[in-house]
C-alpha atoms as a PDB file:
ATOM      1  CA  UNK A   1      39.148 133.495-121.132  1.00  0.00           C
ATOM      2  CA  UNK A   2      40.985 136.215-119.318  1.00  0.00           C
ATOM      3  CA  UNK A   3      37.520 136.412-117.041  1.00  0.00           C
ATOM      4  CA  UNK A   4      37.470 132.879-115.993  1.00  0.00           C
ATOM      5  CA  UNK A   5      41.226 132.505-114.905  1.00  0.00           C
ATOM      6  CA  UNK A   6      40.957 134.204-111.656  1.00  0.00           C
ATOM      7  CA  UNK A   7      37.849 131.998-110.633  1.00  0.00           C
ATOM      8  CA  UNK A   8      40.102 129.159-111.567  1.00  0.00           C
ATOM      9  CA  UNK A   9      43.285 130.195-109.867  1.00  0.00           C
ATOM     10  CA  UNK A  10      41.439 130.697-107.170  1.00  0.00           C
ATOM     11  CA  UNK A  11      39.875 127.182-107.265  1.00  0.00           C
ATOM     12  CA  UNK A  12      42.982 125.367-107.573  1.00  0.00           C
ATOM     13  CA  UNK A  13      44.278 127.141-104.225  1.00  0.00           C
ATOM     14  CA  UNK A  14      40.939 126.607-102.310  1.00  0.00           C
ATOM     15  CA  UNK A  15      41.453 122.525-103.812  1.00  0.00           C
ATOM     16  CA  UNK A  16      44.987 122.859-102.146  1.00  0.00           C
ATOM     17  CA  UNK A  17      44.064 124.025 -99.009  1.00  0.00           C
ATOM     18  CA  UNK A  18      40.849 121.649 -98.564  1.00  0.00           C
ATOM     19  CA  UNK A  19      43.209 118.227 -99.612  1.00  0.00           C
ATOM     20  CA  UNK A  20      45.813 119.714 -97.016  1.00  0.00           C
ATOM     21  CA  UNK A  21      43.055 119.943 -94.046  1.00  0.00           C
ATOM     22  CA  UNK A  22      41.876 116.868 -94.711  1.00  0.00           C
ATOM     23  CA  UNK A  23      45.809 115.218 -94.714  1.00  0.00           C
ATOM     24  CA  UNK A  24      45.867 116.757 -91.520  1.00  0.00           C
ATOM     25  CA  UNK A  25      43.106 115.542 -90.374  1.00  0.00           C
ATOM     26  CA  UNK A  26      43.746 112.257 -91.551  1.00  0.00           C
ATOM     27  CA  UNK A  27      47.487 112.087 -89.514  1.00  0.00           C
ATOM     28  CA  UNK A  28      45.555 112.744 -86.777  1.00  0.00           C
ATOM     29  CA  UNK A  29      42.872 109.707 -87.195  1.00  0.00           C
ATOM     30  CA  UNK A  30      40.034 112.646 -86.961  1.00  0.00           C
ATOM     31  CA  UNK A  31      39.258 111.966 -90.967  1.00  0.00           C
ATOM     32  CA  UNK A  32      36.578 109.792 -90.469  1.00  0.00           C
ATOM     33  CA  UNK A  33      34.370 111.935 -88.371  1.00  0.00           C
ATOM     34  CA  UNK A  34      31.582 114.070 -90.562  1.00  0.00           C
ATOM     35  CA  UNK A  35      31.655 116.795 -88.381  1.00  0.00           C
ATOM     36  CA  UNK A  36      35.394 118.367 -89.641  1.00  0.00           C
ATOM     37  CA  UNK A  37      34.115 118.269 -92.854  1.00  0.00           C
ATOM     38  CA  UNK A  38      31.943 121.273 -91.698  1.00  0.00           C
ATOM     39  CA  UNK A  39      35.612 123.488 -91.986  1.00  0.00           C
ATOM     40  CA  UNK A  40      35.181 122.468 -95.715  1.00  0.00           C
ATOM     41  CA  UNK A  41      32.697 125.225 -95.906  1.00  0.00           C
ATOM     42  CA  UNK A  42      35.026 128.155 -94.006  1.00  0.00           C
ATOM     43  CA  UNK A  43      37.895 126.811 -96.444  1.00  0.00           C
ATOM     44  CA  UNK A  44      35.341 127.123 -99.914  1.00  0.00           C
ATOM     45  CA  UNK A  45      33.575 129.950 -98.102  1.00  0.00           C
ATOM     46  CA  UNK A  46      36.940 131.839 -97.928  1.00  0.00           C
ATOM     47  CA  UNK A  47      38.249 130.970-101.700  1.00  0.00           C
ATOM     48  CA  UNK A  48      34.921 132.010-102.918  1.00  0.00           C
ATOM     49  CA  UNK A  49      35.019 135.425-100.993  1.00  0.00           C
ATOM     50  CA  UNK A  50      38.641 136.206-101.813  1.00  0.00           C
ATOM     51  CA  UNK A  51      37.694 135.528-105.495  1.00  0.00           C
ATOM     52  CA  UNK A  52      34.450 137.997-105.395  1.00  0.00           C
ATOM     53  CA  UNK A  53      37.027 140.898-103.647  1.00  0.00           C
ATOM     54  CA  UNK A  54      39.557 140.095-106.709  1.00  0.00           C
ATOM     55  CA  UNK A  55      37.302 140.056-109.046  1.00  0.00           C
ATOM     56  CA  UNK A  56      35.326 143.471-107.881  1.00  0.00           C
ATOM     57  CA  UNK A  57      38.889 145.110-107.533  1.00  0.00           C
ATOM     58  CA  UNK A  58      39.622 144.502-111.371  1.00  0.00           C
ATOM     59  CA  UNK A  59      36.493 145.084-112.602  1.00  0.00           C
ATOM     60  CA  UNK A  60      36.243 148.104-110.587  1.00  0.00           C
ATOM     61  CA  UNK A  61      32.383 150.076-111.569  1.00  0.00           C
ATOM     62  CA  UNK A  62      31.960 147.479-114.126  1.00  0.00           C
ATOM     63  CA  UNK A  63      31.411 144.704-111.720  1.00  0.00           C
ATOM     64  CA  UNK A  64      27.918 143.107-112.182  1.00  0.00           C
ATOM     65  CA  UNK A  65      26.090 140.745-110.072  1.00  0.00           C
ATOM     66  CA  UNK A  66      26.198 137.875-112.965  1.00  0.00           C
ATOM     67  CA  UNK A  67      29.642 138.446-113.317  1.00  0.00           C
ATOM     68  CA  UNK A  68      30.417 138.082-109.634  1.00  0.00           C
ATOM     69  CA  UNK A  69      28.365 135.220-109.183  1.00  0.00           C
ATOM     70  CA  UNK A  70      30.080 133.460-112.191  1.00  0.00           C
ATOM     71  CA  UNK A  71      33.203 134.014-110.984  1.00  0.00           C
ATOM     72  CA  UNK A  72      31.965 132.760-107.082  1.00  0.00           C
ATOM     73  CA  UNK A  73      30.676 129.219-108.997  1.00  0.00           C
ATOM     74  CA  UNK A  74      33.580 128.585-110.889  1.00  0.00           C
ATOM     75  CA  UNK A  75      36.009 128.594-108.056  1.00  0.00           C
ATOM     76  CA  UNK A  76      33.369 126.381-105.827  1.00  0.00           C
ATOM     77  CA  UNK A  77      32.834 124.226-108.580  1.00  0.00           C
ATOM     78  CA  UNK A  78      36.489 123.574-109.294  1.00  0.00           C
ATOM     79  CA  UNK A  79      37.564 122.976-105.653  1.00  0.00           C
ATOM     80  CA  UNK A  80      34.633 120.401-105.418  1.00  0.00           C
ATOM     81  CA  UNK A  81      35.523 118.671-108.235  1.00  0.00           C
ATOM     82  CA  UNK A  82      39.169 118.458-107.911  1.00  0.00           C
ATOM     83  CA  UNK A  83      38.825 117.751-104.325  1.00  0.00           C
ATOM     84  CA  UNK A  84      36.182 114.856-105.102  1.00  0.00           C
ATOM     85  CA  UNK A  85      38.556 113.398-107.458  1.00  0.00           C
ATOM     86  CA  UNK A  86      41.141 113.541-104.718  1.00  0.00           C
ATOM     87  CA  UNK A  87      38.765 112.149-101.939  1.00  0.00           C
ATOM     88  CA  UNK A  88      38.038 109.223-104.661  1.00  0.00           C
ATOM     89  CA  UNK A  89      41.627 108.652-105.108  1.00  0.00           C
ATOM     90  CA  UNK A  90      42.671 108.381-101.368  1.00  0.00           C
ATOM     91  CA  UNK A  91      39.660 106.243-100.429  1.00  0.00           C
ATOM     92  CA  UNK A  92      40.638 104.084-103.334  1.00  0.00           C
ATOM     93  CA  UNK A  93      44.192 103.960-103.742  1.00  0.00           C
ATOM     94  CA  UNK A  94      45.697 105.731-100.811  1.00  0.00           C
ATOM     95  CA  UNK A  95      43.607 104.100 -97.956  1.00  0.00           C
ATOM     96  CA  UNK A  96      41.935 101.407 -99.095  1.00  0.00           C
ATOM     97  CA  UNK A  97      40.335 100.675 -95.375  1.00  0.00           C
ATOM     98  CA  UNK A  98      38.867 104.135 -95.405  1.00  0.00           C
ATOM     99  CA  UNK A  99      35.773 103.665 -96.704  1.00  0.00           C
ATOM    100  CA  UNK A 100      34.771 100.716 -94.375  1.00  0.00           C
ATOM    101  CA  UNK A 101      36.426 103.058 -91.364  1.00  0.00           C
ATOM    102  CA  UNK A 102      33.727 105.795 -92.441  1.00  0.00           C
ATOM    103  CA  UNK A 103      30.937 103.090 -92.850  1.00  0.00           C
ATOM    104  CA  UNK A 104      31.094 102.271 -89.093  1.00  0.00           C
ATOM    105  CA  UNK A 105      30.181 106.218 -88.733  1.00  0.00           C
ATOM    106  CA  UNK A 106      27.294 106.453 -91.378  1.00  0.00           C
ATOM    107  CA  UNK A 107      25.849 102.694 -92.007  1.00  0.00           C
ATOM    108  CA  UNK A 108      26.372  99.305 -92.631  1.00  0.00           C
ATOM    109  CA  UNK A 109      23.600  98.708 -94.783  1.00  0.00           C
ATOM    110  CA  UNK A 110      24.617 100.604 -98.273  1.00  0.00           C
ATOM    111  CA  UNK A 111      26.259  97.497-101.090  1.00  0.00           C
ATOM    112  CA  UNK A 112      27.153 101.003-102.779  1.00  0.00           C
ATOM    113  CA  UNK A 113      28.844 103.087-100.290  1.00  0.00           C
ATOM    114  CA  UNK A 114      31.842 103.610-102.255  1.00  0.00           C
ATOM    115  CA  UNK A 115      29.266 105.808-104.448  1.00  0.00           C
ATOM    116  CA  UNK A 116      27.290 106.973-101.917  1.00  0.00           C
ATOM    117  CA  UNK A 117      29.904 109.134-100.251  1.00  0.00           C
ATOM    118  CA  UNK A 118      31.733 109.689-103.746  1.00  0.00           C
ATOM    119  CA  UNK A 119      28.170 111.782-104.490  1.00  0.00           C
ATOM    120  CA  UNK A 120      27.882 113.265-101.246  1.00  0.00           C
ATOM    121  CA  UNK A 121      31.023 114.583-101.116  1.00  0.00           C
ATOM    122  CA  UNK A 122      30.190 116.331-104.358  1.00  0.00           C
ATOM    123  CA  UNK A 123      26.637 117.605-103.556  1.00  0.00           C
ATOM    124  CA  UNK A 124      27.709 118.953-100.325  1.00  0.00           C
ATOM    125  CA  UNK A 125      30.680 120.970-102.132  1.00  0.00           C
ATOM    126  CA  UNK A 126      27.816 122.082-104.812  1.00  0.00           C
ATOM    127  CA  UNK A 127      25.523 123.027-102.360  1.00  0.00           C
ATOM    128  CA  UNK A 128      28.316 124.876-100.250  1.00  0.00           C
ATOM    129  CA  UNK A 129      29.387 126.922-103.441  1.00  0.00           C
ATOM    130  CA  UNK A 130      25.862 127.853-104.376  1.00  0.00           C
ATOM    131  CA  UNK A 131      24.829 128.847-100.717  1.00  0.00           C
ATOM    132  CA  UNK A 132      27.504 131.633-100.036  1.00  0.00           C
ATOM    133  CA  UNK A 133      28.480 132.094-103.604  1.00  0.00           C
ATOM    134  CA  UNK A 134      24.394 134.174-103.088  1.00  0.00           C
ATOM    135  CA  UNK A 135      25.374 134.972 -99.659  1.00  0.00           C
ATOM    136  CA  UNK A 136      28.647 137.018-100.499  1.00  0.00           C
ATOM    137  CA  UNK A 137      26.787 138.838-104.043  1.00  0.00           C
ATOM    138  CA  UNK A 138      24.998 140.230-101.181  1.00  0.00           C
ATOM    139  CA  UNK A 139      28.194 142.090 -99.659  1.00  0.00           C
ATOM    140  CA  UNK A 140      29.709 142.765-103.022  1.00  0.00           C
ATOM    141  CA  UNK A 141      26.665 143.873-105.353  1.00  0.00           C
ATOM    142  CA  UNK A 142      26.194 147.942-105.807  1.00  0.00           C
ATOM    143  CA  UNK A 143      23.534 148.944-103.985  1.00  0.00           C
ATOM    144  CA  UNK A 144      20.420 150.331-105.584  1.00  0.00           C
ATOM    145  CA  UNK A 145      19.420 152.743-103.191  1.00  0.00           C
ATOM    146  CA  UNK A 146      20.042 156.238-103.180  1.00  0.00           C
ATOM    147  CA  UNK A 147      22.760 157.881-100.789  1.00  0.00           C
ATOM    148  CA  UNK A 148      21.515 159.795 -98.389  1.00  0.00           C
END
């Protein structure tokens, strides 16, 4: 348990920070256009690297690739989550004529949108976590060639 708490920690903040950007995005009527969302990746991209640099710092000569990549999954898989949750909730609840502001953008022709962006929402934050969760191993794994 002690292992997976800085992953989560870490998670939670990177959650914070993502439903903040998109608040501010939102006061500013820029929430509906896709291409902010692409910031979503240098928010998770940071969260996941300052989680890999914790995590390498405690572990110290113990840290191991499946360790660091554990760590770099659980806090981009908790920020997607929680944020999806939250994205649910304020296209829901909070602004109910969000979704059909965002369908203008995208299409008119989905009876399911609601679910539609629900899932991609999710499978971009997946794909986001798994992509430089492998990217950053490659900075923080020991090397396995011989000093020089």
């Amino acid at each position: 348990m002690k292992n997976i708490t800085l992953p989560i920690r870490f998670g939670l903040v990177t959650t914070a920070c993502l439903i903040a950007y998109f608040l501010i995005l939102a006061l500013l009527g820029k929430h509906t256009n896709v291409f902010f969302s692409l910031f979503n990746g240098v928010i998770t991209g940071f969260g996941i690297y300052e989680t890999l640099k914790y995590t390498k710092l405690r572990e110290g000569s113990s840290f191991s690739y499946g360790n660091g990549f554990k760590a770099g999954i659980t806090t981009g898989f908790v920020a997607t989550i929680l944020f999806t949750i939250f994205f649910a909730f304020y296209a829901t609840e909070l602004n109910s004529t969000f979704l059909d502001d965002l369908s203008v953008v995208w299409s008119k022709d989905y009876n399911n949108f609601k679910g539609i962006v629900f899932f991609t929402v999710a499978i971009m934050g997946i794909a986001t976590t798994l992509v430089l969760t492998l990217s950053f191993m490659l900075l923080f794994k020991a090397s396995n060639n011989p000093k020089k």
